[in-house]
N, C-alpha and C. Protein backbone atom coordinates (compact mmCIF):
# COMPACT_ATOMS: atom_id res chain seq x y z
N UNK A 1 -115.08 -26.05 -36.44
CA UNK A 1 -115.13 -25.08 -37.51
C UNK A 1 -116.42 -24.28 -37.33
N UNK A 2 -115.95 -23.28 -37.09
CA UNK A 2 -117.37 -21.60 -37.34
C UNK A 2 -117.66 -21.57 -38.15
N UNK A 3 -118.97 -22.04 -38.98
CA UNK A 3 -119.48 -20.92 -40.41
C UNK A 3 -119.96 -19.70 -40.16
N UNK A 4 -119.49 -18.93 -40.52
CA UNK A 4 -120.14 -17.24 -41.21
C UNK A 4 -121.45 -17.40 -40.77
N UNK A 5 -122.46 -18.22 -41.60
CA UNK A 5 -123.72 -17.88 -41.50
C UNK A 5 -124.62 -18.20 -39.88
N UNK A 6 -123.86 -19.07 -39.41
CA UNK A 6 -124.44 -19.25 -37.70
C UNK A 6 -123.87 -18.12 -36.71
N UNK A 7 -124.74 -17.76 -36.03
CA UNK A 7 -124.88 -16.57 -35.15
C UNK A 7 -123.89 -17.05 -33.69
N UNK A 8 -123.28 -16.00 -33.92
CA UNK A 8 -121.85 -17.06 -32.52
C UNK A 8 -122.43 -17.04 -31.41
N UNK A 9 -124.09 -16.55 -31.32
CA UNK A 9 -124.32 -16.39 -29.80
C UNK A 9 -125.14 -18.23 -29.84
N UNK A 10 -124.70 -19.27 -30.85
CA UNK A 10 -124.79 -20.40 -30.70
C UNK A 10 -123.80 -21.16 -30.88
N UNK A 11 -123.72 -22.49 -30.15
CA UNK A 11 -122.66 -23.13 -30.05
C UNK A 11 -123.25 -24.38 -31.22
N UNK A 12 -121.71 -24.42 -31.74
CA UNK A 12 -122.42 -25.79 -32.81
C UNK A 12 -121.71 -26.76 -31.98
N UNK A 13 -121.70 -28.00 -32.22
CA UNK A 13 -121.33 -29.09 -32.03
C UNK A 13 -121.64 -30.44 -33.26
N UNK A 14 -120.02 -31.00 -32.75
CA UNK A 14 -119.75 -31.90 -33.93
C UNK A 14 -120.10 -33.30 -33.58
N UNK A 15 -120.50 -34.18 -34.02
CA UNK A 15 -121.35 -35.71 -33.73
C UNK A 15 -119.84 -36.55 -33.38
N UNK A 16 -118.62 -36.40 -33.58
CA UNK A 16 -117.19 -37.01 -33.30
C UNK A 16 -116.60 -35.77 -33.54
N UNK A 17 -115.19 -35.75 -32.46
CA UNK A 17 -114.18 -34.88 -33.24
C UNK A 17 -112.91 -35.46 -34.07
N UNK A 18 -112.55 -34.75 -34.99
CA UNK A 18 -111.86 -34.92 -36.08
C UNK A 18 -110.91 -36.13 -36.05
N UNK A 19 -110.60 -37.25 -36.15
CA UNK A 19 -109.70 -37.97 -36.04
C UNK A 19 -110.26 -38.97 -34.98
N UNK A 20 -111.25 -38.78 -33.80
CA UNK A 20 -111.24 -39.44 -32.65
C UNK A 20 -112.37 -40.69 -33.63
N UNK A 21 -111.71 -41.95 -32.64
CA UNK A 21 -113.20 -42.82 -32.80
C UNK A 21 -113.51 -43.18 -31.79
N UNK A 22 -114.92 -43.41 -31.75
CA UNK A 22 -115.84 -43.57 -30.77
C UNK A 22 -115.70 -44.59 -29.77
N UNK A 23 -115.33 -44.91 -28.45
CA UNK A 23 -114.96 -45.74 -27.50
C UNK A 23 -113.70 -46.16 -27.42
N UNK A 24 -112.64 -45.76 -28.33
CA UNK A 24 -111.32 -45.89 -28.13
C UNK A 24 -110.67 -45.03 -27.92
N UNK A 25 -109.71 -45.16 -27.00
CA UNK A 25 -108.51 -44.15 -26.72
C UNK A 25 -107.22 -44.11 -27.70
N UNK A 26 -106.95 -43.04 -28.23
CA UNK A 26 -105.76 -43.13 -29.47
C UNK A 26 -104.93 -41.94 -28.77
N UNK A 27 -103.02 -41.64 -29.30
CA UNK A 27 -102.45 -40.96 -28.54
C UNK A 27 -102.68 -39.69 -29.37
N UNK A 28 -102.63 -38.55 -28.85
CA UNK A 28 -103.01 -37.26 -29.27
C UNK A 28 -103.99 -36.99 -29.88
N UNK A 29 -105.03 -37.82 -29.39
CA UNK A 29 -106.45 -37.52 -29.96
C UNK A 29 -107.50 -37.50 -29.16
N UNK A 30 -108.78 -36.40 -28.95
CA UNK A 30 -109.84 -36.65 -28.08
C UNK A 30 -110.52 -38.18 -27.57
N UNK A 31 -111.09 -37.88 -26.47
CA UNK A 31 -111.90 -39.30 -26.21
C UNK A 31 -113.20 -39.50 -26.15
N UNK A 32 -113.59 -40.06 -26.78
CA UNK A 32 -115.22 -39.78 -27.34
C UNK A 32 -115.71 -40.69 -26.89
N UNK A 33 -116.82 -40.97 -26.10
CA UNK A 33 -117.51 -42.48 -25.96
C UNK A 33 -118.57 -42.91 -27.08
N UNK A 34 -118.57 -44.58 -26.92
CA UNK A 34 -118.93 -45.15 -28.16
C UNK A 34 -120.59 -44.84 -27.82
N UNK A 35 -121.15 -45.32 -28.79
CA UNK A 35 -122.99 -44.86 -29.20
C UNK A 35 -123.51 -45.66 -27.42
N UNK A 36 -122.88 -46.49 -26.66
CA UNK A 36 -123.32 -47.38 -25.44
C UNK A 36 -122.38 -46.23 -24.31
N UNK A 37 -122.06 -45.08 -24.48
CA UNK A 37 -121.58 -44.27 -24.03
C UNK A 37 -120.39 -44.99 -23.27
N UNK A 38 -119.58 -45.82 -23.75
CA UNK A 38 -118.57 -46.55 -23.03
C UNK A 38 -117.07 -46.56 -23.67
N UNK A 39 -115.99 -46.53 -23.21
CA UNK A 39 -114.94 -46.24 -23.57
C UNK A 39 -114.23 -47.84 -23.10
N UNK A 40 -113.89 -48.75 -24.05
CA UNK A 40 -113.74 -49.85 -24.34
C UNK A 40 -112.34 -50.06 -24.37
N UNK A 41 -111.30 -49.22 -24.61
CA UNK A 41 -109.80 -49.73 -24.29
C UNK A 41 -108.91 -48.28 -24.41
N UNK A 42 -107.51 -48.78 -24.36
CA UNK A 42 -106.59 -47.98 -24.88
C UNK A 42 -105.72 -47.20 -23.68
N UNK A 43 -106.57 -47.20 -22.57
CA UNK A 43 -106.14 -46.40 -21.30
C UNK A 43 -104.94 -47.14 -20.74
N UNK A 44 -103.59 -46.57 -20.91
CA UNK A 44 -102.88 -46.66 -20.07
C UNK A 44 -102.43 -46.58 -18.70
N UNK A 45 -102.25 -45.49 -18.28
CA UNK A 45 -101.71 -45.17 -16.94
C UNK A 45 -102.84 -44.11 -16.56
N UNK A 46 -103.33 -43.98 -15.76
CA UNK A 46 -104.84 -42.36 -15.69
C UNK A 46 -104.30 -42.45 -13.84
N UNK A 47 -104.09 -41.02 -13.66
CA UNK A 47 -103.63 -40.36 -12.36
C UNK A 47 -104.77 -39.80 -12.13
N UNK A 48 -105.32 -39.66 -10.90
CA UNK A 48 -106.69 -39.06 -10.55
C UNK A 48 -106.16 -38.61 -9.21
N UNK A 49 -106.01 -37.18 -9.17
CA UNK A 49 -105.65 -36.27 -7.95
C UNK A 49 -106.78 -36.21 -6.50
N UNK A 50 -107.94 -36.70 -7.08
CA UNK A 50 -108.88 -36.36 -6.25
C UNK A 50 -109.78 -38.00 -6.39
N UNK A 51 -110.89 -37.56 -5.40
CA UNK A 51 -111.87 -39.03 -5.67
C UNK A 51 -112.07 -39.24 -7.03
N UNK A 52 -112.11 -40.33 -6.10
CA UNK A 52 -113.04 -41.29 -8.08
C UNK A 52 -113.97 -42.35 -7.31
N UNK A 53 -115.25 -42.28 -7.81
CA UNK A 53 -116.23 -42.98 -7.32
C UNK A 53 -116.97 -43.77 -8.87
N UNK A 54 -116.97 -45.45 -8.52
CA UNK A 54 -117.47 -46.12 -9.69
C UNK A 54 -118.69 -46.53 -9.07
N UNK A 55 -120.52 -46.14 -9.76
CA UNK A 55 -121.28 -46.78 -9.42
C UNK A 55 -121.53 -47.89 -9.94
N UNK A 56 -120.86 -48.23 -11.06
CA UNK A 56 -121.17 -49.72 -11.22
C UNK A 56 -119.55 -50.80 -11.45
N UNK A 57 -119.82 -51.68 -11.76
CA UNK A 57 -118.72 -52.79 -11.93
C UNK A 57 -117.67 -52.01 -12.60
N UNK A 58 -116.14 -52.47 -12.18
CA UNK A 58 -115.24 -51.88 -12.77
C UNK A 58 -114.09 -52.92 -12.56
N UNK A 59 -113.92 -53.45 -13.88
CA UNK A 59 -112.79 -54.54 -14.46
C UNK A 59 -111.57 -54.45 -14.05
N UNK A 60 -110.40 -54.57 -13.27
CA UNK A 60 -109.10 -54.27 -12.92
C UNK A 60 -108.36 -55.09 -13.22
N UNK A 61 -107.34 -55.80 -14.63
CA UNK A 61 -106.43 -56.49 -14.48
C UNK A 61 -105.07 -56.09 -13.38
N UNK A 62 -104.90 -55.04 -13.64
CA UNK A 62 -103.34 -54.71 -12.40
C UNK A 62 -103.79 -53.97 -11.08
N UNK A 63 -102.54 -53.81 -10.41
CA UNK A 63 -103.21 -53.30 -9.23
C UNK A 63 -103.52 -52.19 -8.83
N UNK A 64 -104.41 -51.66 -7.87
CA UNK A 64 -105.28 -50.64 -7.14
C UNK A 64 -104.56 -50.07 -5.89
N UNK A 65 -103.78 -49.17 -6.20
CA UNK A 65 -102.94 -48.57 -5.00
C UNK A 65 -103.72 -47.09 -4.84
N UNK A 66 -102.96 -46.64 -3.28
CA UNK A 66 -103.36 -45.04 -2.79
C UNK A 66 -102.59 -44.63 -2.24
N UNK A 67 -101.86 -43.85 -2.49
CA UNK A 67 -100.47 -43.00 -2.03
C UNK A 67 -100.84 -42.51 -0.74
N UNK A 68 -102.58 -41.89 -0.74
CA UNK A 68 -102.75 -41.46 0.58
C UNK A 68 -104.37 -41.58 0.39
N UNK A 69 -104.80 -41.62 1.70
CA UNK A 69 -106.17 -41.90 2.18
C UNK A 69 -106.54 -43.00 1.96
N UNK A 70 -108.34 -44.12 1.72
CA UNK A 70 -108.26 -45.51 1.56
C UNK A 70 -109.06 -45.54 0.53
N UNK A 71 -109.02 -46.97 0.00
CA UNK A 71 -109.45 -47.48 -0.88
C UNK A 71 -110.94 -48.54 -0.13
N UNK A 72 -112.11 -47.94 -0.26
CA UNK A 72 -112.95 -48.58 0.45
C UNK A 72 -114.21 -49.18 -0.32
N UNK A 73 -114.58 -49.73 0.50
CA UNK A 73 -115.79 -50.93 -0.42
C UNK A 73 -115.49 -51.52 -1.58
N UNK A 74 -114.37 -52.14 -1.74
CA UNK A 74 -113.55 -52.79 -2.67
C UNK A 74 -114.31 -54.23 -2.57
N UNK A 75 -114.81 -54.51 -4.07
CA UNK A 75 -115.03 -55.80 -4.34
C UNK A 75 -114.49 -56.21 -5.50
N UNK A 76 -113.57 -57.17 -6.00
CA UNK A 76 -113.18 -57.91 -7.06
C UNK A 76 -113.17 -59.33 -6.90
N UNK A 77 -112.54 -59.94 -7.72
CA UNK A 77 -113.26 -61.31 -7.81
C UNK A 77 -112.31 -62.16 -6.96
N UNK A 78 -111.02 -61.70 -6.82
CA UNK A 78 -110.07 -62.33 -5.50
C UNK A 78 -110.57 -61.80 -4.28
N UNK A 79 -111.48 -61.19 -3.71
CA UNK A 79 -112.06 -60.94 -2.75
C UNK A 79 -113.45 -61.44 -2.21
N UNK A 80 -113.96 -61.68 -3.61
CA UNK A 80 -115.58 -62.20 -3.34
C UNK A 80 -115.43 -64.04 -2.97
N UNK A 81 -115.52 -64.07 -1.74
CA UNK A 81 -115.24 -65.28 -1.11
C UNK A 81 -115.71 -66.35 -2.05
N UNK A 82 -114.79 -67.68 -2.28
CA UNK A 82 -115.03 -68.90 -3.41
C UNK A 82 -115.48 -70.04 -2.29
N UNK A 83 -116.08 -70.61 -2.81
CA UNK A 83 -116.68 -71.65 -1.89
C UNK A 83 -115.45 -73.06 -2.07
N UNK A 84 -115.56 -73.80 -1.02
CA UNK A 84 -114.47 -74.94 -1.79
C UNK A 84 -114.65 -75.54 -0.15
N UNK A 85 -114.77 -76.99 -0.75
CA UNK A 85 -115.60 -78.08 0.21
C UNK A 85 -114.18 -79.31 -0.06
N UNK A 86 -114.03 -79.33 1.89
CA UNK A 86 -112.56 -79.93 2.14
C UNK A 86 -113.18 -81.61 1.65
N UNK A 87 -112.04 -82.39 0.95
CA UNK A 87 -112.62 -83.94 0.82
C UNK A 87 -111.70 -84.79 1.11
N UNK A 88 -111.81 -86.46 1.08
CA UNK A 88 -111.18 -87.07 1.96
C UNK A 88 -109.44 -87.00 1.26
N UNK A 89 -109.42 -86.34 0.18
CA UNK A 89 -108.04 -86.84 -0.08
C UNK A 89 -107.55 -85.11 -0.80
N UNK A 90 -108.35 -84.14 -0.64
CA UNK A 90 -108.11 -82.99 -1.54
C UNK A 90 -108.56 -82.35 -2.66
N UNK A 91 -109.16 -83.51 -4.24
CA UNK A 91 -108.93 -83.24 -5.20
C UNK A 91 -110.22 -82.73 -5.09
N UNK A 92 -110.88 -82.34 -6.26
CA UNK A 92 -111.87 -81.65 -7.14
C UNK A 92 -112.04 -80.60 -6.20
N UNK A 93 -113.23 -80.32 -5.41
CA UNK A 93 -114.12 -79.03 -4.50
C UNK A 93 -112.56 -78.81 -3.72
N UNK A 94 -111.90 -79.94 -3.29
CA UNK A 94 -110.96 -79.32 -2.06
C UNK A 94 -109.92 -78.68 -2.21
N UNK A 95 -109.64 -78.78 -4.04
CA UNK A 95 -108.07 -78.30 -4.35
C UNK A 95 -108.39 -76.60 -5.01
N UNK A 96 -107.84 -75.80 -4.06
CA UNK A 96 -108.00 -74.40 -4.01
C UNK A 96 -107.41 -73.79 -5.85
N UNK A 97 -108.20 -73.30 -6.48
CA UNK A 97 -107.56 -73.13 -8.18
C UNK A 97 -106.19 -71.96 -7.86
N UNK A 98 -105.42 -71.55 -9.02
CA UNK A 98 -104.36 -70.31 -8.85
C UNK A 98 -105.38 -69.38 -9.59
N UNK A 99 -105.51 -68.24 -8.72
CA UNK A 99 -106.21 -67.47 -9.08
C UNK A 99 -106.38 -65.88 -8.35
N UNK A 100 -105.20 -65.57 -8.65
CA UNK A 100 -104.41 -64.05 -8.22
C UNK A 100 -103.86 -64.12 -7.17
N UNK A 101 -103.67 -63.12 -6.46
CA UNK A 101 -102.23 -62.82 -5.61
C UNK A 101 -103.09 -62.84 -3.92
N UNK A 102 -104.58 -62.28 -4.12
CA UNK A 102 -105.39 -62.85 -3.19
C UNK A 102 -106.26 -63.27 -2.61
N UNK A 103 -106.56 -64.58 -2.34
CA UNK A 103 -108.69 -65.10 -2.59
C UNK A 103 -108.90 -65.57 -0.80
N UNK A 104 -109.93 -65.39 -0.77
CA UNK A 104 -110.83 -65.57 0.10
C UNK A 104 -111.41 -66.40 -0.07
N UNK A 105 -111.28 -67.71 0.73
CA UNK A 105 -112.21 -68.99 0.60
C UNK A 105 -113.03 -69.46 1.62
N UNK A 106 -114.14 -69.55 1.33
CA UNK A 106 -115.16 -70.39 2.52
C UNK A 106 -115.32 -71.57 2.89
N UNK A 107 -114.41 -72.47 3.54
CA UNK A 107 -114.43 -73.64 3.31
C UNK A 107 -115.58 -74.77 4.30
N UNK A 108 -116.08 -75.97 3.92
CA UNK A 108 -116.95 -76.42 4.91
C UNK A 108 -116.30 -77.78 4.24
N UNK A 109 -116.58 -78.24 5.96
CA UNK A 109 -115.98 -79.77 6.00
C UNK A 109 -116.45 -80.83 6.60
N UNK A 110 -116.62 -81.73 6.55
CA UNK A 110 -117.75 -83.03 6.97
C UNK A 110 -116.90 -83.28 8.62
N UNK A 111 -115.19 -83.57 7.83
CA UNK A 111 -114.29 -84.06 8.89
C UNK A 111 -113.40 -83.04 9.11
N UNK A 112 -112.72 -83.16 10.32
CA UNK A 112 -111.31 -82.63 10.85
C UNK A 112 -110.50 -83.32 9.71
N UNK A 113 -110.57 -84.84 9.48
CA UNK A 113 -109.77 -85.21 8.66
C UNK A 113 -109.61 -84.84 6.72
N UNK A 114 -110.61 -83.90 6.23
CA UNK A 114 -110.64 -84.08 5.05
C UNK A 114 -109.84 -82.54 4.93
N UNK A 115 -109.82 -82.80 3.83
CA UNK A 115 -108.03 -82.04 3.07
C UNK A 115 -108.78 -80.51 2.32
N UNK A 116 -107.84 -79.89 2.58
CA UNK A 116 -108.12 -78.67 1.68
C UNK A 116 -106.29 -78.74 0.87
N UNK A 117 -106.77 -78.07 -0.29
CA UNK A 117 -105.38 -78.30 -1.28
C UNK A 117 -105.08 -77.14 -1.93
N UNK A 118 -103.91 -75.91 -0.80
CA UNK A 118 -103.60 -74.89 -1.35
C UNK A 118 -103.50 -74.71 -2.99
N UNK A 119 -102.88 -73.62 -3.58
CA UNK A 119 -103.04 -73.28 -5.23
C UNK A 119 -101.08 -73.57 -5.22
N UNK A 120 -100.54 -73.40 -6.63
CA UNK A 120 -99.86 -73.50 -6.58
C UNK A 120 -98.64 -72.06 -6.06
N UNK A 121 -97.32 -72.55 -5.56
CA UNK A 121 -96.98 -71.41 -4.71
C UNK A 121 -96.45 -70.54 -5.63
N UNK A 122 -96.81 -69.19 -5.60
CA UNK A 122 -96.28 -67.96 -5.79
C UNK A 122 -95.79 -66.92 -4.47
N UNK A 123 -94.78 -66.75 -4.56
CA UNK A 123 -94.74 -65.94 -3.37
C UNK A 123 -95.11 -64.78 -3.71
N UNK A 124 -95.63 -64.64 -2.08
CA UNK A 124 -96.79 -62.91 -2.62
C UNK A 124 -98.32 -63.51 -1.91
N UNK A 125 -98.22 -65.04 -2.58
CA UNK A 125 -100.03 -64.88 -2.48
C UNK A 125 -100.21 -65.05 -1.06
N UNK A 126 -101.54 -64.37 -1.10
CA UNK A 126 -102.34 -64.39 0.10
C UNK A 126 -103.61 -65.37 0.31
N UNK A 127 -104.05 -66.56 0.89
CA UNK A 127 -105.15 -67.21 1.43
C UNK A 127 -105.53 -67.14 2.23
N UNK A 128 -106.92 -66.80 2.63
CA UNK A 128 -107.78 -66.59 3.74
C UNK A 128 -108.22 -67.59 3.60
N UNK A 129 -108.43 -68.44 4.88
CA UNK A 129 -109.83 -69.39 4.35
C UNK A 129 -110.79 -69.27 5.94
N UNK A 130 -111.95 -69.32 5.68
CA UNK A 130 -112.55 -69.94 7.13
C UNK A 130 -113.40 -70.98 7.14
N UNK A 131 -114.28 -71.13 8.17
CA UNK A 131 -114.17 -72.68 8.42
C UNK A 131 -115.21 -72.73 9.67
N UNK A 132 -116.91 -73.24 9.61
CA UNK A 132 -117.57 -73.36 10.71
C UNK A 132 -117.32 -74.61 11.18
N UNK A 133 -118.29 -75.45 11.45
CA UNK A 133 -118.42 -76.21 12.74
C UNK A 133 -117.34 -77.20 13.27
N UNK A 134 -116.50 -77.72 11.34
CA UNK A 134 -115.17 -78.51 11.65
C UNK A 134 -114.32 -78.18 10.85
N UNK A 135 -113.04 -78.34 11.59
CA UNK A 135 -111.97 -78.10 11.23
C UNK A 135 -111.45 -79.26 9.85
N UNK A 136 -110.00 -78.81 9.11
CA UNK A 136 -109.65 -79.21 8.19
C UNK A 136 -108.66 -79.51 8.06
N UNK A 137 -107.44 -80.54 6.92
CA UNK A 137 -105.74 -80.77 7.16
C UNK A 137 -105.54 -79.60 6.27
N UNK A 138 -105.09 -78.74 6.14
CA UNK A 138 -104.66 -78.05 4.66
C UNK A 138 -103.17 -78.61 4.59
N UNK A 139 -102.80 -78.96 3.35
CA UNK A 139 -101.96 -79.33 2.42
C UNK A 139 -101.65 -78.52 1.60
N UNK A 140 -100.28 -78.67 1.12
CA UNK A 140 -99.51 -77.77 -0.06
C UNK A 140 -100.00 -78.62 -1.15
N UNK A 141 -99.86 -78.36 -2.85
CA UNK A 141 -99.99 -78.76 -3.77
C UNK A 141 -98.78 -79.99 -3.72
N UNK A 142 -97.53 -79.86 -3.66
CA UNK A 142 -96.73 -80.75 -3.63
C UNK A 142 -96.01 -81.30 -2.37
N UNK A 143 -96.47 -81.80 -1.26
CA UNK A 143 -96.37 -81.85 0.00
C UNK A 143 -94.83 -82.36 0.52
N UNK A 144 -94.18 -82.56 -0.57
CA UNK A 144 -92.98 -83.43 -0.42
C UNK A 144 -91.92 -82.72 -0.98
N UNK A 145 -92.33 -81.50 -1.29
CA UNK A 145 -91.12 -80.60 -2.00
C UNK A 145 -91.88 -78.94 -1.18
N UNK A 146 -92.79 -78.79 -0.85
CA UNK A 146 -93.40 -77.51 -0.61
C UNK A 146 -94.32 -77.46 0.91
N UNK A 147 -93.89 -76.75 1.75
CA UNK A 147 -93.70 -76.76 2.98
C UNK A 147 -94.80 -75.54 3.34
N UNK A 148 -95.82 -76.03 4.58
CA UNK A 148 -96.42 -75.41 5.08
C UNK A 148 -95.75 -75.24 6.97
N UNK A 149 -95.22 -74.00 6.81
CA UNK A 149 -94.44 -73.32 8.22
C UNK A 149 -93.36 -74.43 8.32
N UNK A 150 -92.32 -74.90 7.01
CA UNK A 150 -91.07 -75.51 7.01
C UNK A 150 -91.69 -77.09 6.53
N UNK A 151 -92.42 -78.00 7.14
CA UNK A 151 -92.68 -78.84 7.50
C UNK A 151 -92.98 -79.32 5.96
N UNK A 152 -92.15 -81.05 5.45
CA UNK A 152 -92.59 -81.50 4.22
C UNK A 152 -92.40 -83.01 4.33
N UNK A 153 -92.68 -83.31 3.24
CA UNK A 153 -93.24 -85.09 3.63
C UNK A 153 -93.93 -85.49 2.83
N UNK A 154 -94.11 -86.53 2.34
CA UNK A 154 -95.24 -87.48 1.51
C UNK A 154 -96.57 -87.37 2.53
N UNK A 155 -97.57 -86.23 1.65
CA UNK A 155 -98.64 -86.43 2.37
C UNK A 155 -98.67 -85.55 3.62
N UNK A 156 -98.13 -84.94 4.16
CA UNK A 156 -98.04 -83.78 5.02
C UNK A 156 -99.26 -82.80 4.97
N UNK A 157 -99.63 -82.62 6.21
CA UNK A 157 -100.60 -81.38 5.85
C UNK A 157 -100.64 -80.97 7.60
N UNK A 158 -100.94 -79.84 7.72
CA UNK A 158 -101.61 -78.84 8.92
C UNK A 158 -103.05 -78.71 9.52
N UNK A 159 -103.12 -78.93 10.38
CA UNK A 159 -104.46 -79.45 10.84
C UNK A 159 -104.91 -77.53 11.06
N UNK A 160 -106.16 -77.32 10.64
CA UNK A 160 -106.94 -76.36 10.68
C UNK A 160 -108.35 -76.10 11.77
N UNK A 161 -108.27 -75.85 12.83
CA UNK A 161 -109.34 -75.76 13.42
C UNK A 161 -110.60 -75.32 12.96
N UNK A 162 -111.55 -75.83 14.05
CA UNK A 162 -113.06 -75.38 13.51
C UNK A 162 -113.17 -73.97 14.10
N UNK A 163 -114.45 -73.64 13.44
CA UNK A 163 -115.20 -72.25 13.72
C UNK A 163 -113.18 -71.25 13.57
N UNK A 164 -112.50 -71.26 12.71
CA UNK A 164 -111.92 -70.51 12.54
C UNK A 164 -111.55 -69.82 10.95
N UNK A 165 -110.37 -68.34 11.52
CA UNK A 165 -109.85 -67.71 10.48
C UNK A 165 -108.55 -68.12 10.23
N UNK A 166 -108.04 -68.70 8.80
CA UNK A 166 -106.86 -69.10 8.52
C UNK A 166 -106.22 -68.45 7.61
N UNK A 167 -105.19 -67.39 7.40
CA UNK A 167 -104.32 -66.44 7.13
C UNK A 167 -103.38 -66.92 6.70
N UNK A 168 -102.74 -67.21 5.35
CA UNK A 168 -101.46 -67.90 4.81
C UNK A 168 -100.93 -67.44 3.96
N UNK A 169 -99.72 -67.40 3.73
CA UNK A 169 -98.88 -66.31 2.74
C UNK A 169 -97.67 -67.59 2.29
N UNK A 170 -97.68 -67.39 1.19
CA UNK A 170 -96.51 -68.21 0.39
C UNK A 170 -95.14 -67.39 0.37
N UNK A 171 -94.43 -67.59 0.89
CA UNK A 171 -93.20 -66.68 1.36
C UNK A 171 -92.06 -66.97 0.12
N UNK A 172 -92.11 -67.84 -0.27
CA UNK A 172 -91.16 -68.71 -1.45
C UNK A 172 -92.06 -69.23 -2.33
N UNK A 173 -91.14 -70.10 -3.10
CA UNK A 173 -91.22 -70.89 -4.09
C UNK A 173 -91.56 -72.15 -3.33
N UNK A 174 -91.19 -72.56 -2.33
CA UNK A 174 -91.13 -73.51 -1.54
C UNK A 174 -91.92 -73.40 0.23
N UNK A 175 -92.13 -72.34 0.36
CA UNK A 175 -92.93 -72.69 1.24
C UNK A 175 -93.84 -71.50 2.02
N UNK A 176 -95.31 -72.38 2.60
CA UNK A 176 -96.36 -71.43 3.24
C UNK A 176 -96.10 -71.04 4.26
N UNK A 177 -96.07 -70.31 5.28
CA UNK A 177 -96.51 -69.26 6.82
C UNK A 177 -97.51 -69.14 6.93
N UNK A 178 -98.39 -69.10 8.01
CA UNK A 178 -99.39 -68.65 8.21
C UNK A 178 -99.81 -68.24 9.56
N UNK A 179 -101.12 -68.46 10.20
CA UNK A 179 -101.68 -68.19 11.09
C UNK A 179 -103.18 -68.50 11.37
N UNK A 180 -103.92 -69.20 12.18
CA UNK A 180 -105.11 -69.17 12.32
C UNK A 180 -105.75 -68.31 13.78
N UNK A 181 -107.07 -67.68 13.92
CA UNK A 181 -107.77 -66.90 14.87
C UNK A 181 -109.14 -67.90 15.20
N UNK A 182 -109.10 -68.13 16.63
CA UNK A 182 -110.37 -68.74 16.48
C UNK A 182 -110.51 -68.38 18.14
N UNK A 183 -111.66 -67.90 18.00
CA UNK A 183 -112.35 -66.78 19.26
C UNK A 183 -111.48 -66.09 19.83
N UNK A 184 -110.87 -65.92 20.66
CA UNK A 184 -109.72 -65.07 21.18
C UNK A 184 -108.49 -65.18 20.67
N UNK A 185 -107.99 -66.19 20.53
CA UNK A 185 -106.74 -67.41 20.32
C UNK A 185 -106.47 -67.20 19.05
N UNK A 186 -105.03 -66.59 18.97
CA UNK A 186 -104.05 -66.42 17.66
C UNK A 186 -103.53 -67.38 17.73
N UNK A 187 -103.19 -68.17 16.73
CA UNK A 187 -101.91 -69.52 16.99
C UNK A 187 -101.23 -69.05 15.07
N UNK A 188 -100.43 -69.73 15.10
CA UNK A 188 -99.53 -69.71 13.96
C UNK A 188 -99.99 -71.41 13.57
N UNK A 189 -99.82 -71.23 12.16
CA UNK A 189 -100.15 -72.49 11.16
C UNK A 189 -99.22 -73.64 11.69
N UNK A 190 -99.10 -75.21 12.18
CA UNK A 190 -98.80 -75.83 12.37
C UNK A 190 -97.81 -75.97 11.28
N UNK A 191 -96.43 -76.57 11.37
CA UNK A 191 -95.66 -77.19 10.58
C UNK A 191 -96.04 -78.76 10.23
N UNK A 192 -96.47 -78.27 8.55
CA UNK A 192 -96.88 -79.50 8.06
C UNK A 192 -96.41 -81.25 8.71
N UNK A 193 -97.14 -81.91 9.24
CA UNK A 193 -96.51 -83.31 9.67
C UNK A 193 -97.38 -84.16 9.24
């Protein structure tokens, strides 16, 4: 609103506009950020034709796609490698939590023989794990109904080499695929025995 008495060669400005509140998004109404200059919810769907660059932390429950060009220096919390320490039978440090579609784990192990204990299967998910000086068994959560590269059994698991990269994808409801890299040498994930 113009008053009469202000000279139009000044611009007024209003402290909120009419209807908007401050850090929320409402439909057919401006978007105002709150007094912490932050906009706190309400955003649905937002199309961005061009870059978008975040200098600080940025929260993502769903996913981060690009129709074209890349998505780079991506850090979220299924990416920021979890530590998890293989033990003689799996449980506590060794049993990998469910915790999105894809995590990165660092694993360290005393023995060849001590257990790492995939999450439960969703197909879709993705596990990285690696692995210095010794290798590890990885095991499915239910080894006797849920199959790593077919293979199931009471107690079943896949032996994991040292100093390697281990690549695994839950293909089913019922069972893992994978692959490990270790110095030159691609091999595919052992069938659980």
């Amino acid at each position: 609103m113009v008053r009469s008495n202000i000279p139009s060669s000044q611009t007024v400005y209003s402290a909120t506009l009419l209807g908007a509140t401050p850090g929320t998004v409402a439909a057919s109404k401006a978007v105002v950020v709150d007094a912490s200059a932050d906009i706190v919810g309400g955003f649905n769907d937002v199309t961005i034709d061009n870059d978008l660059t975040v200098s600080n932390d940025a929260a993502v429950t769903g996913d981060i796609s690009a129709a074209t060009g890349t998505i780079t220096d991506l850090t979220a919390s299924g990416y920021t490698p979890v530590a998890r320490t293989a033990t003689a039978d799996g449980l506590t440090t060794g049993t990998i939590a469910d915790a999105g579609t894809h995590q990165v784990i660092a694993v360290t192990s005393a023995s060849a023989n001590n257990i790492i204990v995939l999450p439960t299967p969703t197909p879709g998910t993705v596990i990285d794990l690696y692995v210095g000086a010794n290798g590890y068994e990885l095991r499915s959560d239910t080894p006797a109904s849920v199959g790593i590269g077919g293979g199931t059994g009471a107690s079943v698991e896949s032996a994991i080499p040292a100093n390697s990269l281990c690549h695994i994808v839950c293909i089913s409801a019922t069972n893992w695929v994978g692959y490990t890299v270790t110095a030159a040498t691609l091999a595919a994930v052992e069938a659980a025995a």
